[in-house]
Protein backbone atom coordinates (compact mmCIF):
# COMPACT_ATOMS: atom_id res chain seq x y z
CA UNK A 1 0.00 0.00 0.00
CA UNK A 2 2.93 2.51 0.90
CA UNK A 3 3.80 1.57 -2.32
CA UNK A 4 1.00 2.67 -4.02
CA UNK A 5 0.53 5.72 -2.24
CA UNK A 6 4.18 6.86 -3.12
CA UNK A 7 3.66 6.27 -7.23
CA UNK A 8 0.26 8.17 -6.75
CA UNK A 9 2.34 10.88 -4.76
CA UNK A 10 4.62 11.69 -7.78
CA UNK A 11 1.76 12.11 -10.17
CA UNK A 12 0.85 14.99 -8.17
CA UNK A 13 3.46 16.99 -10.02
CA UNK A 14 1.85 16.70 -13.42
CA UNK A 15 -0.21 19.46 -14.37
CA UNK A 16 -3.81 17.74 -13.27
CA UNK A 17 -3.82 15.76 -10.32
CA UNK A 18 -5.75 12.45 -11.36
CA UNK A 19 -8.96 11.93 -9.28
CA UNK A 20 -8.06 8.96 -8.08
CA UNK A 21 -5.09 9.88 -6.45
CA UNK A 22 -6.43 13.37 -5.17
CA UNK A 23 -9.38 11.20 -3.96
CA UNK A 24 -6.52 8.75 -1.99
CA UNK A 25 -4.63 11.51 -0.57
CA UNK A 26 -7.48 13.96 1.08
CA UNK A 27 -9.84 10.74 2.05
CA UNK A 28 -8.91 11.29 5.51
CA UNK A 29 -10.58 14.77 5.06
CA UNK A 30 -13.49 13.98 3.26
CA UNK A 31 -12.17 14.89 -0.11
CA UNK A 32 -10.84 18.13 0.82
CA UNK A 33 -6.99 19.75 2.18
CA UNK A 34 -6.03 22.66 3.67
CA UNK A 35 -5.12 25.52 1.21
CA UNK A 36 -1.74 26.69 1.67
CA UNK A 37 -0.72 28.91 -1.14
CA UNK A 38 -2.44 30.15 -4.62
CA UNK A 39 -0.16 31.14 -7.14
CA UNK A 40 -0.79 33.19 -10.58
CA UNK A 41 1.23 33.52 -13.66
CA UNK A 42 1.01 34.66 -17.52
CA UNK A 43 -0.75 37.84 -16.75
CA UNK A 44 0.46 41.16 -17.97
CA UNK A 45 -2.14 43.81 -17.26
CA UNK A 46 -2.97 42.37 -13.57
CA UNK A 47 -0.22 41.88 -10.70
CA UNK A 48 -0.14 38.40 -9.81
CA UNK A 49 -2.06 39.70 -6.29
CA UNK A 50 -4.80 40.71 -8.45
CA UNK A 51 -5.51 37.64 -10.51
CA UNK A 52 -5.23 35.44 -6.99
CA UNK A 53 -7.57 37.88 -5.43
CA UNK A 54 -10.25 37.22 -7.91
CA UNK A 55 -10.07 33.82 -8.00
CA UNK A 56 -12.02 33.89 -4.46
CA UNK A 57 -9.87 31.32 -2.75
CA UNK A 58 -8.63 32.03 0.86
CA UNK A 59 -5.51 30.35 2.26
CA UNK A 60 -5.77 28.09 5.17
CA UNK A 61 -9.45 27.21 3.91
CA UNK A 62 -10.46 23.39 3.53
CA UNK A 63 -10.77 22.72 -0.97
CA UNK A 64 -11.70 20.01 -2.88
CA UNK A 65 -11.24 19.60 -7.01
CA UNK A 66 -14.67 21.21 -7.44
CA UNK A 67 -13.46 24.45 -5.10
CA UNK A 68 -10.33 24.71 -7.35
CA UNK A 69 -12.39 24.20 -10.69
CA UNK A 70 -14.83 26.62 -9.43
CA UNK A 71 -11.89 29.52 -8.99
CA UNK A 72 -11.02 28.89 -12.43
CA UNK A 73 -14.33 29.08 -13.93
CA UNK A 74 -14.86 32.75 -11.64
CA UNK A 75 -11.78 33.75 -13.63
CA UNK A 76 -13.07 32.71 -17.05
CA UNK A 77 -16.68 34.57 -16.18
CA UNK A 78 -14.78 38.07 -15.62
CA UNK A 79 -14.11 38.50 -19.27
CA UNK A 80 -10.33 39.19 -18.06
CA UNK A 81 -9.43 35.73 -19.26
CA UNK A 82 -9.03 34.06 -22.54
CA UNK A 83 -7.41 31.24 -21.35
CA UNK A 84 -7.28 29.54 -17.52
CA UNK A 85 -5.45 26.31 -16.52
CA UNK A 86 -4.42 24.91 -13.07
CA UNK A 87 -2.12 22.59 -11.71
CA UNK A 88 -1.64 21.77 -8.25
CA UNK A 89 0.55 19.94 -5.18
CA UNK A 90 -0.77 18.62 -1.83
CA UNK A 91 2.55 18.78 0.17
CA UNK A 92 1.68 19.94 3.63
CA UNK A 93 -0.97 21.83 2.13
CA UNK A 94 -2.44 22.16 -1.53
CA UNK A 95 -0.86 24.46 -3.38
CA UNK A 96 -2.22 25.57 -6.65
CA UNK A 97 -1.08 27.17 -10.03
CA UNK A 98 -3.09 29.64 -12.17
CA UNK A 99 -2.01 30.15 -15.35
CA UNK A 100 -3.98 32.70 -17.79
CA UNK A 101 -3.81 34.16 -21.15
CA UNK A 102 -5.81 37.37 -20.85
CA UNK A 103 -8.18 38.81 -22.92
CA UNK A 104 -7.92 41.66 -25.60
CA UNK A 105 -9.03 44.47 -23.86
CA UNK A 106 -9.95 47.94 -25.61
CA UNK A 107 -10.51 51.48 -23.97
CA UNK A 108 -13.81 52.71 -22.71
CA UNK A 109 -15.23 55.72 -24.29
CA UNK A 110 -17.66 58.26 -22.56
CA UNK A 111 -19.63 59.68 -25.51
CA UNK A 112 -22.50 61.83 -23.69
CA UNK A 113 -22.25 62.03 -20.05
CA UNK A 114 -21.01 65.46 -19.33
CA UNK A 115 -22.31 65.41 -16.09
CA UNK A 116 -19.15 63.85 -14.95
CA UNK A 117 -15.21 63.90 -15.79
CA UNK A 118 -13.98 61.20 -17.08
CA UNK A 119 -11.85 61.15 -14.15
CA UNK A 120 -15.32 60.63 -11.68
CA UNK A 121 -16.74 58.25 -14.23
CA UNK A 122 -13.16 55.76 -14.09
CA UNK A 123 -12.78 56.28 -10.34
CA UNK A 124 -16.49 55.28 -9.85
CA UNK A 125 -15.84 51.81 -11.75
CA UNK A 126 -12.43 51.75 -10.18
CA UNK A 127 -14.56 51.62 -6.76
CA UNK A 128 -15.94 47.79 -8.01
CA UNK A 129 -12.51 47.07 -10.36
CA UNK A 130 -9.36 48.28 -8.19
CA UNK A 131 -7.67 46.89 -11.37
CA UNK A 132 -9.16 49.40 -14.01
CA UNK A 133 -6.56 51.17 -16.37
CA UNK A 134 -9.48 53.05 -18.73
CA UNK A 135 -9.52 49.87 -20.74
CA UNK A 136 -11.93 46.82 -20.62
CA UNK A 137 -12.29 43.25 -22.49
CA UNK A 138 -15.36 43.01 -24.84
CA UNK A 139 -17.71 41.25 -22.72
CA UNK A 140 -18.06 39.13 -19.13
CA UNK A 141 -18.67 40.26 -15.63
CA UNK A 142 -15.95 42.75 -15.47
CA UNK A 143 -17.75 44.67 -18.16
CA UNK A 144 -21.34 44.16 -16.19
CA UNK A 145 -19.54 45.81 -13.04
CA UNK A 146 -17.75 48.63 -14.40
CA UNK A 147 -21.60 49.33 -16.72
CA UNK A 148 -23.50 48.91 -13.63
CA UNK A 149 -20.51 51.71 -11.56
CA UNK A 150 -21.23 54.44 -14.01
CA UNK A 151 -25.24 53.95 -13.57
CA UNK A 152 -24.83 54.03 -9.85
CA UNK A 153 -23.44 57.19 -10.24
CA UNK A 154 -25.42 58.71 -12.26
CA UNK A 155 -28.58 57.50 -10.29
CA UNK A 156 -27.13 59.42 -7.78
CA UNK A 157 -27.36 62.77 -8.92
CA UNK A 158 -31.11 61.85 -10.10
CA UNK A 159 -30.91 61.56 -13.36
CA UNK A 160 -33.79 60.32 -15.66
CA UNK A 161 -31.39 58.06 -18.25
CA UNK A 162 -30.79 55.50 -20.15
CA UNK A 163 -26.98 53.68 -19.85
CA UNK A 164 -26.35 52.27 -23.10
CA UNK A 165 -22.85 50.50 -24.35
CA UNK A 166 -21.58 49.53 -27.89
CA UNK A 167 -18.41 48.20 -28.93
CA UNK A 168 -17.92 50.51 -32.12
CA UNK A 169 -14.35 52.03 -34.27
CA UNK A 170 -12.19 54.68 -32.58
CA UNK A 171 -12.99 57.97 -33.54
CA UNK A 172 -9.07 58.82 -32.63
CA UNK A 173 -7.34 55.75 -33.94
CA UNK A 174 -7.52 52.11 -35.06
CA UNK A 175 -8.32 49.32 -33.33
CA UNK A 176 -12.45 49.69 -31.07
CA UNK A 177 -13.42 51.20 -28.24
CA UNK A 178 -16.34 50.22 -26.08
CA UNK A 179 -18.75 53.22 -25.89
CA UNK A 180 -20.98 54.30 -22.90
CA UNK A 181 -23.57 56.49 -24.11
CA UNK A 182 -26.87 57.98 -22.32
CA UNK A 183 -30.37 58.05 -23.62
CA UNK A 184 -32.92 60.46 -22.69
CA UNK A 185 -31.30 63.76 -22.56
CA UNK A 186 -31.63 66.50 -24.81
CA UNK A 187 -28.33 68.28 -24.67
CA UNK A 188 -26.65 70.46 -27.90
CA UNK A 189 -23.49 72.09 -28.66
CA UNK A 190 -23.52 75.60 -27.82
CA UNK A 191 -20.48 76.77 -29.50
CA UNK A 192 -16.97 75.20 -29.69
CA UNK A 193 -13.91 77.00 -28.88
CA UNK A 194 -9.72 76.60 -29.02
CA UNK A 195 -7.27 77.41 -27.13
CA UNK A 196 -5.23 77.51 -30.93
CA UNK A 197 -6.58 81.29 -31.27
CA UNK A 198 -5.25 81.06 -35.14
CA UNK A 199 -7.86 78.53 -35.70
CA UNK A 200 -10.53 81.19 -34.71
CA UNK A 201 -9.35 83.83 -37.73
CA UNK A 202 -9.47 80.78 -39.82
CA UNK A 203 -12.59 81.20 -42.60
CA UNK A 204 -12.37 77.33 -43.51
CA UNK A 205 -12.23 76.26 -39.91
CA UNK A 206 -15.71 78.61 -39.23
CA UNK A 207 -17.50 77.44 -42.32
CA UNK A 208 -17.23 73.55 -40.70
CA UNK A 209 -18.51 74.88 -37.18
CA UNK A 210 -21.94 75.41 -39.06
CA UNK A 211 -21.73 71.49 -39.48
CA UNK A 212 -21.36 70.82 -35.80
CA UNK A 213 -22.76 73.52 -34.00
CA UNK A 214 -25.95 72.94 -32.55
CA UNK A 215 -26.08 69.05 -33.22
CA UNK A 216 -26.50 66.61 -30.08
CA UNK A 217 -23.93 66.83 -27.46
CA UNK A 218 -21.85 63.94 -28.51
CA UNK A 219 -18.07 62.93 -27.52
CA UNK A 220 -17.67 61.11 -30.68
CA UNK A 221 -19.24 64.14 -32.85
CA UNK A 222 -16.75 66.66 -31.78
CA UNK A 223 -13.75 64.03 -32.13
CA UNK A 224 -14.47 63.16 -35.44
CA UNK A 225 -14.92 66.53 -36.16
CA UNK A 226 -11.33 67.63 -34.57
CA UNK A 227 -9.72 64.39 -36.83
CA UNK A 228 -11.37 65.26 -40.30
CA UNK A 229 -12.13 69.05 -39.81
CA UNK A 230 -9.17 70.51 -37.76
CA UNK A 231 -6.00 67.45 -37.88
CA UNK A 232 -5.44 68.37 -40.94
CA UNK A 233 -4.61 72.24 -40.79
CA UNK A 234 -2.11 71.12 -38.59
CA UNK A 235 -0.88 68.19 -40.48
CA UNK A 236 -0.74 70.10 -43.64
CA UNK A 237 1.86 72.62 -41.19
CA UNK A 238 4.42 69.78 -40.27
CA UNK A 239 2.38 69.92 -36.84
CA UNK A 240 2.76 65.81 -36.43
CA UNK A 241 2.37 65.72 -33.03
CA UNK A 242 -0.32 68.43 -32.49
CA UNK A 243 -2.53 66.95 -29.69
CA UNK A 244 -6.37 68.27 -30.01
CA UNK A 245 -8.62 67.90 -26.66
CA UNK A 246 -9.79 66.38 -25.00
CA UNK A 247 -13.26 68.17 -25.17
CA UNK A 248 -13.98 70.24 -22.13
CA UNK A 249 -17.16 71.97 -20.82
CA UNK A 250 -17.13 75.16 -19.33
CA UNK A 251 -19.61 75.76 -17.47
CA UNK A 252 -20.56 78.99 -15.08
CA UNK A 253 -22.51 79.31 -12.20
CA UNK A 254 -24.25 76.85 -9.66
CA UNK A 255 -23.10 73.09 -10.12
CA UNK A 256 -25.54 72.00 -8.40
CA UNK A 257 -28.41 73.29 -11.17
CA UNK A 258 -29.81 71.45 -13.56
CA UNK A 259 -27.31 70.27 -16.71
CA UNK A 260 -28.27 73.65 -19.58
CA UNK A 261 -29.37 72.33 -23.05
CA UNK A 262 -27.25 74.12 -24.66
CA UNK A 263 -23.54 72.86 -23.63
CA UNK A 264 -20.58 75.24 -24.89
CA UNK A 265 -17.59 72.71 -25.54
CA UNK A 266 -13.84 74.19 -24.90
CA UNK A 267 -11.20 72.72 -27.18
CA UNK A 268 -7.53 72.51 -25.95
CA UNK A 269 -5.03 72.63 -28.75
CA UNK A 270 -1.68 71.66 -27.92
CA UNK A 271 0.50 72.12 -31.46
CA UNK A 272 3.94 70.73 -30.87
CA UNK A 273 7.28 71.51 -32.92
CA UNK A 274 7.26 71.49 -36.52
CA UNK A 275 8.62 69.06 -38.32
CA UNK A 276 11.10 68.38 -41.70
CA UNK A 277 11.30 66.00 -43.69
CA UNK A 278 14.66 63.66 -43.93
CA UNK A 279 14.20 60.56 -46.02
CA UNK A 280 12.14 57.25 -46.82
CA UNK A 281 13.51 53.94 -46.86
CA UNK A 282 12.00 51.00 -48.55
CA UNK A 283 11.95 47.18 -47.83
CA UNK A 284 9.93 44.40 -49.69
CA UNK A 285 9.71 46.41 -52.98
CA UNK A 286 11.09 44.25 -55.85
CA UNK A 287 8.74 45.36 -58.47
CA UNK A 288 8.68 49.31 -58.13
CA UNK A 289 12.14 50.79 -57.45
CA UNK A 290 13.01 53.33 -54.38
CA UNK A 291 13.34 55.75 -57.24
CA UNK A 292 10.02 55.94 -58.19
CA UNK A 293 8.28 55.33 -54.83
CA UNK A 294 10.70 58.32 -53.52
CA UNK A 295 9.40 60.58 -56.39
CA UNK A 296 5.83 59.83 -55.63
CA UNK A 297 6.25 61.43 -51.90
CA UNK A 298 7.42 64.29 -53.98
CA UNK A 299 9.30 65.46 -50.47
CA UNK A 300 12.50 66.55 -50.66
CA UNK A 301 14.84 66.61 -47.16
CA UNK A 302 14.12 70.03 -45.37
CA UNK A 303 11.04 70.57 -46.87
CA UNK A 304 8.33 70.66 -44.42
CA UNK A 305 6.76 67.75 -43.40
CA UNK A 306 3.03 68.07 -44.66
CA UNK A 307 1.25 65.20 -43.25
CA UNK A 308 -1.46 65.42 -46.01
CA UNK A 309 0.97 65.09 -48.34
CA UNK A 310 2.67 62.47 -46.73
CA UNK A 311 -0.45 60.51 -46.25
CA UNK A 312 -1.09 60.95 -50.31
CA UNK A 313 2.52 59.70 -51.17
CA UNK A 314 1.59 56.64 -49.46
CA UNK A 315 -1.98 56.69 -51.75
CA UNK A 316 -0.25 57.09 -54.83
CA UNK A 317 2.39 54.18 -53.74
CA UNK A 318 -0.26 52.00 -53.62
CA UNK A 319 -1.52 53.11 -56.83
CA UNK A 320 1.77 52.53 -59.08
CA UNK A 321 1.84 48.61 -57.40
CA UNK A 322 -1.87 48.51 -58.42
CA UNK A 323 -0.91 49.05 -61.96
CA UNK A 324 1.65 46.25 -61.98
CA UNK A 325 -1.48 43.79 -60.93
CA UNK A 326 -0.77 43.49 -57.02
CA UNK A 327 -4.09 44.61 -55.59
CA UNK A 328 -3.22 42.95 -52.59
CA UNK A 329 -0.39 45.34 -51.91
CA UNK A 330 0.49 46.85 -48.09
CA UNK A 331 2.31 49.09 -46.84
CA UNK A 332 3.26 49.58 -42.92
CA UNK A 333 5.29 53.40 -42.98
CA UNK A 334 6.67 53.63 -39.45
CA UNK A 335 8.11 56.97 -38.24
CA UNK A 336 10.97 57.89 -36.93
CA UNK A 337 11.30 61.23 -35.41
CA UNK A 338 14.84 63.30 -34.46
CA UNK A 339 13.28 65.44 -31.68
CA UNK A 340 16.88 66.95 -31.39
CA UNK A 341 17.01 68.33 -35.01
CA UNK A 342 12.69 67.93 -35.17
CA UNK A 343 13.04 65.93 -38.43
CA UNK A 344 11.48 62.84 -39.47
CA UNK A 345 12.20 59.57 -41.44
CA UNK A 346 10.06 56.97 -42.55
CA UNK A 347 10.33 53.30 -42.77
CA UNK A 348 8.33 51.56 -45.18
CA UNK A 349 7.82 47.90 -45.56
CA UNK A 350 5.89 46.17 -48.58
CA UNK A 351 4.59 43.49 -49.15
CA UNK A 352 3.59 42.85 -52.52
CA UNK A 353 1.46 40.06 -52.70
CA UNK A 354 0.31 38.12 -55.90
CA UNK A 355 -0.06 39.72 -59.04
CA UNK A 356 -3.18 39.47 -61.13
CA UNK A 357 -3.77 39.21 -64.14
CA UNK A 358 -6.80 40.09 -66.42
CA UNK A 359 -9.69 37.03 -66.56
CA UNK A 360 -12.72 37.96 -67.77
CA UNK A 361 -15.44 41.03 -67.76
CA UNK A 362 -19.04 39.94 -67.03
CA UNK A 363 -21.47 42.52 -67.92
CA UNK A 364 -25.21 43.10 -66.75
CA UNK A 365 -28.00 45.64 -67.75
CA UNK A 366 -26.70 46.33 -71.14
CA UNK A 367 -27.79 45.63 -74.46
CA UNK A 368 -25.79 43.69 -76.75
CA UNK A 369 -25.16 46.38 -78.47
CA UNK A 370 -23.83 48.44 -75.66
CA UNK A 371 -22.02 45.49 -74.29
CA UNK A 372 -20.11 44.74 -78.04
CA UNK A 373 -18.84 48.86 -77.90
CA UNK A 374 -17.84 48.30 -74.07
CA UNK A 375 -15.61 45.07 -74.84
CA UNK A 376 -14.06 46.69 -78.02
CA UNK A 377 -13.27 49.57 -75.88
CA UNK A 378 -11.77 48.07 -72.78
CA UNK A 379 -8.00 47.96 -72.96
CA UNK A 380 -6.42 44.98 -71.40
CA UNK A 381 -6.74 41.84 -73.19
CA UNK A 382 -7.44 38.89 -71.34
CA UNK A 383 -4.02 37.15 -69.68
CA UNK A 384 -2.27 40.44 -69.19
CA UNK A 385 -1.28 42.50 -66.19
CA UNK A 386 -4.55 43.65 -64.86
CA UNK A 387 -3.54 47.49 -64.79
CA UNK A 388 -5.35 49.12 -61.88
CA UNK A 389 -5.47 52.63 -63.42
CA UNK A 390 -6.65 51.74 -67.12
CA UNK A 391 -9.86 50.31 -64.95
CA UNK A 392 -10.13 53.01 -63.22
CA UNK A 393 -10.05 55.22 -65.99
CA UNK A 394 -12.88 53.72 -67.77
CA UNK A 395 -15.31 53.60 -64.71
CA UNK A 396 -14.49 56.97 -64.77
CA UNK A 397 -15.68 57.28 -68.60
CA UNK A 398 -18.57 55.39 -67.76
CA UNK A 399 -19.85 57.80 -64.91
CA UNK A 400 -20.35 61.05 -66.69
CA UNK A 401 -18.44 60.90 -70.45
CA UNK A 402 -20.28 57.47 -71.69
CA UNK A 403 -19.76 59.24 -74.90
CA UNK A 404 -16.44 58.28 -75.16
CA UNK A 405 -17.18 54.84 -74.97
CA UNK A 406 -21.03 54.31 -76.46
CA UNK A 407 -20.52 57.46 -78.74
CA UNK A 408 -23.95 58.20 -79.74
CA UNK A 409 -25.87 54.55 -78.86
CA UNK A 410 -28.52 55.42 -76.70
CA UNK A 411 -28.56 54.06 -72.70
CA UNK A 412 -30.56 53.93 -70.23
CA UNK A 413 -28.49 53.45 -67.38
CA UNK A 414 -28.04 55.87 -64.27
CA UNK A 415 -25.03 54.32 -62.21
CA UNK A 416 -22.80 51.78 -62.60
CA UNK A 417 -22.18 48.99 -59.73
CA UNK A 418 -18.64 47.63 -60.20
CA UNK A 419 -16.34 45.56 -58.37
CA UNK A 420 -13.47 43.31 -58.67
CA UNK A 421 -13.63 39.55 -58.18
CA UNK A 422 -9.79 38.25 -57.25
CA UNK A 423 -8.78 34.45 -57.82
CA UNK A 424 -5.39 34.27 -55.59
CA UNK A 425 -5.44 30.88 -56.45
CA UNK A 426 -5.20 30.91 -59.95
CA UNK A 427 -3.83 34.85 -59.82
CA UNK A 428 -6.66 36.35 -61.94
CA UNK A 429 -9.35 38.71 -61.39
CA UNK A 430 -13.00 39.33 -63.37
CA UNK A 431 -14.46 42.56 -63.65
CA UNK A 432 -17.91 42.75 -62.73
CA UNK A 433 -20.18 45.89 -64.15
CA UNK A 434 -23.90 46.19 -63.57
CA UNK A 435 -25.60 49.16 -65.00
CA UNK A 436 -28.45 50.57 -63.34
């Protein structure tokens, strides 16, 4: 029997203690052992203290499998957790392993609650999840707490709203953000001001106020409007690292009063250093030399780096690989700034990806006729490079000088539906045109 007990012993080390053996070694407890440690690892948001805390478990209490399953499960529920696994030892004590993979987690937006900072509105969720950052996974309990923190708080200032949350694109970036948004409250933009007092004397910038002014208070509204309205005065100025807001409201008189309809919205503009231009480097290109991608920037070292030009060098890039066949192409351009001299470099890598060739153009909504002049005047034959721009070109024929193509045939068509239909597999790709 001693034997026995010592081979069932060793297997305690593997990563799952086989029931059996657990079942041996706590039956003179009834199936359960005093807790002596819980360890976490593999997080990188939470501190290992953290992770142990929510697993519930309390050292020196009496656990069975199911108590140690149950922990795990808990962690799995709070959304934190993509993956959870568990080993453990009974050596004077069970001792147990967490080891998680956490969740994707993606920042929490406060579109119309201007009621609060968004410094109130993180410390009130921070009062049910010490471990909150401003960020939060997609779904699970962690989500439900920090949702049902901000409607505590606004319950208790007595307001008559609706807490809704969607998990929609960043207005400021890439990746999502998950949105927390009232309903029920009839709240406008006033007016919207800058610190920038150039932007003020600017006619452009007060001809797209009349877009925004007066709409529904909304976060999101006003950032979009700073990315596509304002960004780009400063972009176009070598400003790279302008930073606009966030959003403020200014309010006067007694806090305590009832929120005003009409919410004036306070803009801080901070513009940074301007910034030259230095070079471009290349990787991945075999088809398109640095040459000609360099000319398409059309930036030459000291000039000023205009973002909006920038941005269209990249465009264009993509355009003179599109009419080699690779419609698949990408580019990643990763900057490098010299804060010292307040120039910047870019680092651009490509990758190419198959190139197409021309298959076949399937027509609909045309009469033979029609369809006979279109085929005799499209110009890549079928098994050659499939030339991006000579497509483009004739779309562009087709929506507004048809004459060019039809000459005087008459059509009764009113747009023109088109898309392109890629075979990576075989490395062609159909043109599809359906006239309306």
């Amino acid at each position: 029997m001693a034997r026995d007990f010592r081979a069932c012993f060793a297997s305690l080390l593997l990563l799952l203690l086989p029931a059996a053996c657990l079942a041996y070694a706590q039956s003179q407890d009834n199936g359960t052992a005093s807790l002596r440690e819980v360890r976490a690892d593999g997080a990188k948001h939470l501190s290992e203290a953290q992770v142990i805390e929510l697993t519930g478990l309390v050292p020196g209490s009496q656990v069975g499998r199911a108590d140690l399953q149950a922990a795990a499960d808990k962690l799995v529920k709070t959304g934190l957790f993509d993956k959870v696994n568990y080993n453990f030892e009974t050596r004077s004590g069970v001792v147990v392993t967490y080891h998680v993979e956490e969740s994707p987690r993606v920042p929490v937006y406060f579109d119309n609650i201007p009621w609060f900072a968004d410094s109130e509105l993180a410390d009130a969720i921070r009062k049910k999840l010490p471990y909150y950052d401003g960020a939060l996974p997609e779904g699970g309990g962690a989500l439900d707490q920090a949702i049902e923190a901000v409607r505590e708080l606004i319950a208790s200032r007595g307001l008559q709203v609706t807490l809704d949350h969607e998990l929609i694109a960043n207005p400021n970036g890439d990746g999502n953000v998950e949105q927390f948004k009232i309903e029920g409250a009839n709240l406008y933009i006033q007016k919207l001001e800058f610190s920038d007092p150039t932007l003020l004397e600017s006619k452009a910038v007060q001809q797209h106020l009349s877009e925004i002014v007066g709409k529904p208070y909304s976060r999101m509204t006003i950032d979009l409007f700073l990315m596509e309205a304002i960004r780009p005065i400063y972009l176009q100025k070598g400003l790279l690292h302008a930073k606009l807001g966030p959003p403020e409201i200014h309010l006067t008189g007694n806090p305590n009063q009832k929120l005003p309809e009409q919410i004036p919205v306070y803009v801080p503009i901070a513009p940074g250093a301007v910034y030259h231009w230095k070079d471009a480097h290349w990787t991945g290109n075999v088809t398109v030399s640095e040459f000609t991608l360099n000319g398409l920037l059309g930036m030459k070292a000291g000039d000023i780096a205009d973002g909006m030009k920038i941005e269209g060098g990249w465009d264009r890039a993509r355009e003179e690989f599109g009419q080699h066949g690779f419609l698949d192409v990408k580019l990643d351009p990763a900057p490098v700034f010299d804060e010292s001299t307040h120039t910047v470099s870019y680092n651009v890598t490509i990758q190419e990806g198959p190139q197409y060739h021309f298959g076949k153009m399937v027509l609909t909504g045309l009469s033979p006729a029609a369809e006979r002049k279109l085929h005799s005047a499209w110009p890549i034959a079928q098994g050659e490079v499939f030339d991006k721009a000579k497509y483009e070109e004739v779309l562009t024929k087709l929506e507004g000088h048809e004459e060019q193509i039809f000459g005087e045939l008459p059509l009764h068509y009113e747009q023109v539906g088109h898309w392109l239909q890629k075979d990576a597999s075989t490395k062609t790709v159909d043109v599809l045109l359906d006239f309306k």
